[in-house]
C-alpha atoms as a PDB file:
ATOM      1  CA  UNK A   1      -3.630  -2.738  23.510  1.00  0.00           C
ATOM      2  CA  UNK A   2      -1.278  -2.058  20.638  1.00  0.00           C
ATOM      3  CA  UNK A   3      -1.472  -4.229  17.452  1.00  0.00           C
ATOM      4  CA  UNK A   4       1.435  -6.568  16.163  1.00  0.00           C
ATOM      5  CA  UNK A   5       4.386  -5.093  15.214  1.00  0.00           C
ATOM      6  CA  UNK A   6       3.890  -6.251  11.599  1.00  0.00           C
ATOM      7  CA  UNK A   7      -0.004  -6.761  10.916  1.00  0.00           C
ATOM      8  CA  UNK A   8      -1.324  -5.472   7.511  1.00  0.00           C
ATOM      9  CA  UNK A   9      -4.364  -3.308   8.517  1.00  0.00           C
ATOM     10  CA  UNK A  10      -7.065  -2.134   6.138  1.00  0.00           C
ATOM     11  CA  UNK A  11     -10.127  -0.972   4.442  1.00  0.00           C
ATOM     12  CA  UNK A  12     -11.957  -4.443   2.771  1.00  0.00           C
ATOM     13  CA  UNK A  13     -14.635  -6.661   2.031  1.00  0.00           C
ATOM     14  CA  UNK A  14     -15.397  -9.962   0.740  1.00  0.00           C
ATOM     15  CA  UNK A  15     -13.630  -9.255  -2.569  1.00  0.00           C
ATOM     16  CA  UNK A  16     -11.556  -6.151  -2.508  1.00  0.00           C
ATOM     17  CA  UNK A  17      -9.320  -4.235  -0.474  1.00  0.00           C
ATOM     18  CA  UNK A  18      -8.220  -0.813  -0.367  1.00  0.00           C
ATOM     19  CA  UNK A  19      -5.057   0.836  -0.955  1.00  0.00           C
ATOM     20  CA  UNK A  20      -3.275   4.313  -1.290  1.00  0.00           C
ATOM     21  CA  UNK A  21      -1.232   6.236  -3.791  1.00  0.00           C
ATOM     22  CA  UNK A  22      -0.595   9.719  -4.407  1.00  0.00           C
ATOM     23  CA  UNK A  23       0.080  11.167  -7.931  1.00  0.00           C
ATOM     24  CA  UNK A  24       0.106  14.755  -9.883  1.00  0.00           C
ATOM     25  CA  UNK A  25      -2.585  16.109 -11.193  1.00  0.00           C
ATOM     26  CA  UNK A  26      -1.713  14.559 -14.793  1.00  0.00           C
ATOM     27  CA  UNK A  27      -1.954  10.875 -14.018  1.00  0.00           C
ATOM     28  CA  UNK A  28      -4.382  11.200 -10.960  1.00  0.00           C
ATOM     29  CA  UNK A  29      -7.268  13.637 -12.384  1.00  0.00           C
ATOM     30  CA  UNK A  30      -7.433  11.072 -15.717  1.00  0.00           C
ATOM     31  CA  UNK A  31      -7.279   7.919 -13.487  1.00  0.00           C
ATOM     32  CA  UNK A  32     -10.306   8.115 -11.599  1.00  0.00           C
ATOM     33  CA  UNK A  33     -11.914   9.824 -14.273  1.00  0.00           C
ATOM     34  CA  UNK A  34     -11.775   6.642 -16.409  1.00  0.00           C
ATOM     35  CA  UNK A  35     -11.446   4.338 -13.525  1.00  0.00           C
ATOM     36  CA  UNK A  36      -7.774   3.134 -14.766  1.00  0.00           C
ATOM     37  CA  UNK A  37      -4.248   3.995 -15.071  1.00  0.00           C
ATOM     38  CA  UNK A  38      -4.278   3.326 -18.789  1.00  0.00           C
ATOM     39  CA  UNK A  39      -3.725   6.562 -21.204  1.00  0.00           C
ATOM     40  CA  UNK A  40      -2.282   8.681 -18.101  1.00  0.00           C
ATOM     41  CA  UNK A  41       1.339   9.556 -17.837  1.00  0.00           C
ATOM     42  CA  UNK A  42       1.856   6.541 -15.282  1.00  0.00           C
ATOM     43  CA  UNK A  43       4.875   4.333 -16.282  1.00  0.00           C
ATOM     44  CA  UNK A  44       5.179   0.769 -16.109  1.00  0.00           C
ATOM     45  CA  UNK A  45       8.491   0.511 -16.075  1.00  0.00           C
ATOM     46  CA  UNK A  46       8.873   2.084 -12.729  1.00  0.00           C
ATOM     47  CA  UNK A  47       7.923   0.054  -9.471  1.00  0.00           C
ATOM     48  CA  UNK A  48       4.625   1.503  -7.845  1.00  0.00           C
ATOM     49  CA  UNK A  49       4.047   1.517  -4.363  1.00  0.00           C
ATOM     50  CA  UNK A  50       0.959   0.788  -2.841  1.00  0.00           C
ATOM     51  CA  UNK A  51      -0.156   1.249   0.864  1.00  0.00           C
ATOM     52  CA  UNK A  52      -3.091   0.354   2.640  1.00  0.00           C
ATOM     53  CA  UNK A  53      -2.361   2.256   5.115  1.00  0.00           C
ATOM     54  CA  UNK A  54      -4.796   5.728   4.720  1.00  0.00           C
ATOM     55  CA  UNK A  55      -1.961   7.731   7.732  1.00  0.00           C
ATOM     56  CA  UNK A  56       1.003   6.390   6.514  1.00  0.00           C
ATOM     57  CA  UNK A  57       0.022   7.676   2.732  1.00  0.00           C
ATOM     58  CA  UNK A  58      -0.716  10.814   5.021  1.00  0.00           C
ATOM     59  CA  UNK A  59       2.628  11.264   6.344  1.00  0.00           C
ATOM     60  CA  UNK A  60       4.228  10.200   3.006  1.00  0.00           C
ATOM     61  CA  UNK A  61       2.137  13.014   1.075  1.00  0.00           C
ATOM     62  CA  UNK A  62       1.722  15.568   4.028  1.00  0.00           C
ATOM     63  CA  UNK A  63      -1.510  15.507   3.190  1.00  0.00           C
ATOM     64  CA  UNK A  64      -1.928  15.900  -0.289  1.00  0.00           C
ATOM     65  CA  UNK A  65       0.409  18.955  -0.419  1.00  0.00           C
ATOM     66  CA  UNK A  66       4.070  17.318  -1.427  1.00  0.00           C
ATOM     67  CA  UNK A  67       4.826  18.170  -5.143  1.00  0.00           C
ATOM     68  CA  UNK A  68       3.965  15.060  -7.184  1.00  0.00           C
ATOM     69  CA  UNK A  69       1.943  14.240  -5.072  1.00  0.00           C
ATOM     70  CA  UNK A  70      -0.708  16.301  -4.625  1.00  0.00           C
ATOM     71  CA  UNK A  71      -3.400  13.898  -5.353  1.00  0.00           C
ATOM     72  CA  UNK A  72      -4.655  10.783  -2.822  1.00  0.00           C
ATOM     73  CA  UNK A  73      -6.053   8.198  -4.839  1.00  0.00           C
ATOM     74  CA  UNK A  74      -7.971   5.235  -3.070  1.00  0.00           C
ATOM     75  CA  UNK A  75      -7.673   2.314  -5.104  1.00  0.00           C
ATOM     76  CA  UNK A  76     -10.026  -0.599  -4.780  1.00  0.00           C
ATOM     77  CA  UNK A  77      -8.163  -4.132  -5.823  1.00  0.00           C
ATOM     78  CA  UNK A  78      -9.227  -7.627  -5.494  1.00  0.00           C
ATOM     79  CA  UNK A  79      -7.613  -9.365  -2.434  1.00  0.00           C
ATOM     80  CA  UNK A  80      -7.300 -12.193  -5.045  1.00  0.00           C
ATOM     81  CA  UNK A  81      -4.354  -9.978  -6.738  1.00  0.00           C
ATOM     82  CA  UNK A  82      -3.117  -8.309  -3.564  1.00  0.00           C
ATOM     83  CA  UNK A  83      -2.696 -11.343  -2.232  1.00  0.00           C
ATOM     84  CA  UNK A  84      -0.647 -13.278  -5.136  1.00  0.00           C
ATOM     85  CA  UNK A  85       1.152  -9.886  -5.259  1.00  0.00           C
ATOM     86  CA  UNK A  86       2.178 -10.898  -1.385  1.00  0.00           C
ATOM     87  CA  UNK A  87       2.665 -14.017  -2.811  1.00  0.00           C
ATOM     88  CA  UNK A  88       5.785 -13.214  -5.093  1.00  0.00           C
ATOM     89  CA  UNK A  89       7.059 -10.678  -2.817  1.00  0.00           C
ATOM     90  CA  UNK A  90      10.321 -10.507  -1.562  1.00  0.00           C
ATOM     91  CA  UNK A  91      11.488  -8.271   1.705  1.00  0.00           C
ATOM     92  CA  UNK A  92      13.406  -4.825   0.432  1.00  0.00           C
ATOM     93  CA  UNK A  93      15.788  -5.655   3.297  1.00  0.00           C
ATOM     94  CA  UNK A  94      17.915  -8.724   4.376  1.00  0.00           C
ATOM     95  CA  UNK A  95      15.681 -10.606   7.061  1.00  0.00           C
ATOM     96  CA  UNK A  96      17.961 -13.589   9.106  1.00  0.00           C
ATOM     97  CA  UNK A  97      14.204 -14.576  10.685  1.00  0.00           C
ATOM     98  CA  UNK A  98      12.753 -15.187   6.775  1.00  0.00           C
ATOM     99  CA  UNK A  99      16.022 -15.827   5.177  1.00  0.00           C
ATOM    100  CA  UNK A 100      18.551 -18.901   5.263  1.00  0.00           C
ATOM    101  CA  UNK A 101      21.212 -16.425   4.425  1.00  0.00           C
ATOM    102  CA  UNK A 102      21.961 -13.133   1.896  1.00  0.00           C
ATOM    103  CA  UNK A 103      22.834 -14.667  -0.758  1.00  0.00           C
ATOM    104  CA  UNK A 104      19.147 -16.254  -1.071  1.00  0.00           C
ATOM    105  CA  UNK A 105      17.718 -13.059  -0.146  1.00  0.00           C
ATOM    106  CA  UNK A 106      20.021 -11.407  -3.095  1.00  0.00           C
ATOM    107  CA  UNK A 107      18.745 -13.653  -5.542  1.00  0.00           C
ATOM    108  CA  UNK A 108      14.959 -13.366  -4.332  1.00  0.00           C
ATOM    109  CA  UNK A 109      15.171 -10.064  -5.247  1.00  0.00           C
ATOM    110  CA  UNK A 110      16.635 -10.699  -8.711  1.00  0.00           C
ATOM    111  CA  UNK A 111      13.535 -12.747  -9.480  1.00  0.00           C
ATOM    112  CA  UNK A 112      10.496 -11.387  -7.896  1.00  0.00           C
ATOM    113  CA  UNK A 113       8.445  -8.541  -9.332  1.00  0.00           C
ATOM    114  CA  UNK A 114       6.806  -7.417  -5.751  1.00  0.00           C
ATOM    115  CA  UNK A 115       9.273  -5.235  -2.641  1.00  0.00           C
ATOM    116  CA  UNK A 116       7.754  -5.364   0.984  1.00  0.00           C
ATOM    117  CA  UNK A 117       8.590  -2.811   3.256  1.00  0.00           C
ATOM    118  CA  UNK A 118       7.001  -2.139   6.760  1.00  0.00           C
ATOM    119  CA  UNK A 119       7.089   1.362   8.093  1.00  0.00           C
ATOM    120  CA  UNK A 120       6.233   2.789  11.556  1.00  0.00           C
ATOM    121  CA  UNK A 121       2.567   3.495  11.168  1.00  0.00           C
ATOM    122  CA  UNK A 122       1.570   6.701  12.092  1.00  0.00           C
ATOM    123  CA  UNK A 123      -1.232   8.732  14.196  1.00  0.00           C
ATOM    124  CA  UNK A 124      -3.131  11.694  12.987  1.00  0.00           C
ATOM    125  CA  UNK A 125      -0.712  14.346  13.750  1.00  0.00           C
ATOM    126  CA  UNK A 126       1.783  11.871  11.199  1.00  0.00           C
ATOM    127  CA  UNK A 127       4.297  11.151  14.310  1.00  0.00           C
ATOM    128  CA  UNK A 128       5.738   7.638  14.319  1.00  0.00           C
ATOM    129  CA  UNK A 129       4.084   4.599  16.204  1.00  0.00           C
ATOM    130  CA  UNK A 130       5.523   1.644  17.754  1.00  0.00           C
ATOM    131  CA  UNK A 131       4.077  -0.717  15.528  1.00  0.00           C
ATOM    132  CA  UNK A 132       4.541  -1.029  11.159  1.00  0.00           C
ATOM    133  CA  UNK A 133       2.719  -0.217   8.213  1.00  0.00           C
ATOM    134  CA  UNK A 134       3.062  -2.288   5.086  1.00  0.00           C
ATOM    135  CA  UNK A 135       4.307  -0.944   1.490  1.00  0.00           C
ATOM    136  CA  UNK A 136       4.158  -2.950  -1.739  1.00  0.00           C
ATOM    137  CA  UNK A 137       6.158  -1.998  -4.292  1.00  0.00           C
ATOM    138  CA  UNK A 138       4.943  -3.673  -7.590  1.00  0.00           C
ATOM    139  CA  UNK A 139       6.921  -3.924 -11.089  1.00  0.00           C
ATOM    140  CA  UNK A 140       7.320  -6.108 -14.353  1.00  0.00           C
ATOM    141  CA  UNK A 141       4.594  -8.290 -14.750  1.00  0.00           C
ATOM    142  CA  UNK A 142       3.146  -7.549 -11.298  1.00  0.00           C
ATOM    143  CA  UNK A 143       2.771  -3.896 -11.868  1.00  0.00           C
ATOM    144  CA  UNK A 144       1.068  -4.819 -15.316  1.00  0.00           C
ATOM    145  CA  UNK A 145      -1.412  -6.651 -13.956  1.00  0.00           C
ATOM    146  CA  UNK A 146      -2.172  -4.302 -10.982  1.00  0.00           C
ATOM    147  CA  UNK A 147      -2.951  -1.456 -13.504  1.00  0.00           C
ATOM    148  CA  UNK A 148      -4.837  -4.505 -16.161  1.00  0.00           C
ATOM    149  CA  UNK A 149      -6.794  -6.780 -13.937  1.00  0.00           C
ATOM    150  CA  UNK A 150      -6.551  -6.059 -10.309  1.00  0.00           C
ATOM    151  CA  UNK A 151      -8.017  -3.083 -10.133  1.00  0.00           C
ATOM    152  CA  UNK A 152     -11.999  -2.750  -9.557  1.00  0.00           C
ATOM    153  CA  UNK A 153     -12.310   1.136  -8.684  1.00  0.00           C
ATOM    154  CA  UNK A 154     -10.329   4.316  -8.335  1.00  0.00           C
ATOM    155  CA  UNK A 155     -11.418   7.507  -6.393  1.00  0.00           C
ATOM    156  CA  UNK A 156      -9.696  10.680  -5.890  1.00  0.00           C
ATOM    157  CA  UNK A 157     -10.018  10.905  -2.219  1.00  0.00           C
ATOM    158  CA  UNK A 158      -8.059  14.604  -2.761  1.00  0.00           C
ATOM    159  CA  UNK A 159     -11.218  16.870  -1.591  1.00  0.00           C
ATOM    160  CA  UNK A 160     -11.733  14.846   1.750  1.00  0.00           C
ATOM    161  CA  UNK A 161      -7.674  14.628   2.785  1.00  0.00           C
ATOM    162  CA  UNK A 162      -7.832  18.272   2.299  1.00  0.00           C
ATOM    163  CA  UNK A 163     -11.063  18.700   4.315  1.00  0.00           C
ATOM    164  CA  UNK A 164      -9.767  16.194   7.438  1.00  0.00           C
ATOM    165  CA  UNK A 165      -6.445  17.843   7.008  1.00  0.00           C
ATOM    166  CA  UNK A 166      -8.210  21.150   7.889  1.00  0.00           C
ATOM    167  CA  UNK A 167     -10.441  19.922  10.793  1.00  0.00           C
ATOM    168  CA  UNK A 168     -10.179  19.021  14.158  1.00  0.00           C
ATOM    169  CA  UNK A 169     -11.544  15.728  14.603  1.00  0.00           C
ATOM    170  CA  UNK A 170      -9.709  13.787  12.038  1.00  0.00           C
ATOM    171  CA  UNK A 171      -9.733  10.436  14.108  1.00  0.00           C
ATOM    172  CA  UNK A 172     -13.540  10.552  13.569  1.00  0.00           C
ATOM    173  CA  UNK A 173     -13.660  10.337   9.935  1.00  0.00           C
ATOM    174  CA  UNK A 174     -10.722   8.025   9.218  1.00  0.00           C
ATOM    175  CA  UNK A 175     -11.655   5.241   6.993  1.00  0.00           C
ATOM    176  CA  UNK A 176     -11.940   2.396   8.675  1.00  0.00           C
ATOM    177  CA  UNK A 177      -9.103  -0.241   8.801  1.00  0.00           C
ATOM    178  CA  UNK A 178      -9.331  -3.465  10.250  1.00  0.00           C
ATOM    179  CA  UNK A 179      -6.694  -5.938  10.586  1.00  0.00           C
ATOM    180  CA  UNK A 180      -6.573  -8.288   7.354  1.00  0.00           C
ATOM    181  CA  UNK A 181      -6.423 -12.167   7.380  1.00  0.00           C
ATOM    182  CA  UNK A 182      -3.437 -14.075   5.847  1.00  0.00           C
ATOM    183  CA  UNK A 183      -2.660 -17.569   5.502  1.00  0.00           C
ATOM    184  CA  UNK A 184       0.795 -18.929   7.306  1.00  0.00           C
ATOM    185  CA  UNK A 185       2.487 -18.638   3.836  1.00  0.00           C
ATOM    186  CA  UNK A 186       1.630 -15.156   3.393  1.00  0.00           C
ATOM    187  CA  UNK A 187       2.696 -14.172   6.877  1.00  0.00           C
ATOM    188  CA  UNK A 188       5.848 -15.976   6.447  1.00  0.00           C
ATOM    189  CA  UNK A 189       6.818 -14.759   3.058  1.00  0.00           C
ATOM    190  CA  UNK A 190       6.027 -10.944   4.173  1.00  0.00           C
ATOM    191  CA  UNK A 191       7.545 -11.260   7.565  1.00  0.00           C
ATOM    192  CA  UNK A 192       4.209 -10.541   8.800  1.00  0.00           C
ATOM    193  CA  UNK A 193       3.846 -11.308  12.882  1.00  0.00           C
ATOM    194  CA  UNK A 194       2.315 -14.202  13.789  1.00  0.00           C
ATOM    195  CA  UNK A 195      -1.373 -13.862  14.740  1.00  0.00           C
ATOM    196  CA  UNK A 196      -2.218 -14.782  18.441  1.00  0.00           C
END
C-alpha cells in the first residue's frame, strides 16, 4: 500500500527529528565538528533547504558526489522548531486547494520566512515515486534560529552514503523513516494530505 501523496516521513523521537543537507567540505567538515553552523562559511542570508527525506537528499546529491555537495549532513532539530518552521511556511507554488486566490498566495510569500515544496520521493536506485517528499526552505529570522536554537546535533553521515552507495543491499540499512504526526493546521498550511 503506497503512502499519501503528501505525508512528511521521517527519522524522530519524542523531541527531535531528523533532517538532510549536503554541503562542501568547508562548511560541512567544521559543522559537525563543533556541532553548529556558526564560524563555517554557511550564509544566512541565503534560504537553506532542509529535507527529511534520507533518498530524496540521495537523488539531490547523487550520493554525496555532486560538487558542493559532497558532504551529507544529518541534522538533529527539535520538532518544537520544525514544526513552528511549518508553521510560518508558505507553499513555493500557487495552490487553488490552500489558497483563496494568487494574490493571497503572492503576498504570503512576501511575508513568511519558510518555502514548502513536495517532490516525488524516490527509491534506492533515485528513480521517481508516485508519492512526495517534503523540502523546507528556511530564511530571515527562520533560518537564524534553525542554525541558533533548533538544532540539537549534527553528524556527517558522508562515510556511510558512500559505503550504502557502494553496496548491494542499500534498502537494509536505510535509516528508518516513519510517517510524522501533524495537527490539522499544520497539514493545512503545508498542503499536507489528510490522514485517514
Amino acid at each position: 500500500m503506497n503512502p499519501p501523496h503528501r505525508q512528511i516521513r521521517a527519522v524522530f523521537d519524542d523531541e527531535t527529528i531528523t533532517v538532510y543537507q549536503a554541503y562542501p567540505a568547508a562548511i560541512a567538515v567544521p559543522a559537525a565538528a563543533d556541532n553548529s553552523f556558526v564560524g563555517t562559511p554557511f550564509k544566512l542570508d541565503r534560504m537553506t533547504w532542509i529535507k527529511p527525506s534520507f533518498l530524496w537528499m540521495m537523488y539531490r546529491s547523487g550520493w554525496a558526489t555532486k560538487p558542493g555537495q559532497e558532504h551529507v549532513l544529518a541534522v538533529q532539530i527539535t520538532r518544537a522548531g520544525f514544526e513552528q518552521a511549518l508553521s510560518l511556511a508558505c507553499l513555493s507554488h500557487f495552490d487553488p486547494d490552500i489558497h483563496p486566490d494568487e494574490a493571497t498566495w503572492a503576498q504570503r510569500t512576501q511575508t513568511s520566512p519558510v518555502r514548502v515544496q513536495w517532490d516525488p520521493e524516490r527509491d534506492t536506485s533515485l528513480a521517481p515515486l508516485p508519492w512526495r517528499s517534503i523540502q523546507v526552505g528556511l530564511s530571515g529570522s527562520a533560518a537564524e534560529q534553525y542554525v541558533n536554537r533548533w538544532i540539537v546535533r549534527i553528524i556527517d553521515a558522508t562515510p556511510l552514503v558512500h559505503e550504502m552507495h557502494r553496496g548491494t543491499a542499500a534498502a537494509l540499512t536505510l535509516p528508518r523513516e516513519r510517517p510524522y504526526p501533524l495537527g490539522d493546521d499544520l497539514q493545512t498550511i503545508i498542503g499536507a494530505s489528510r490522514s485517514t
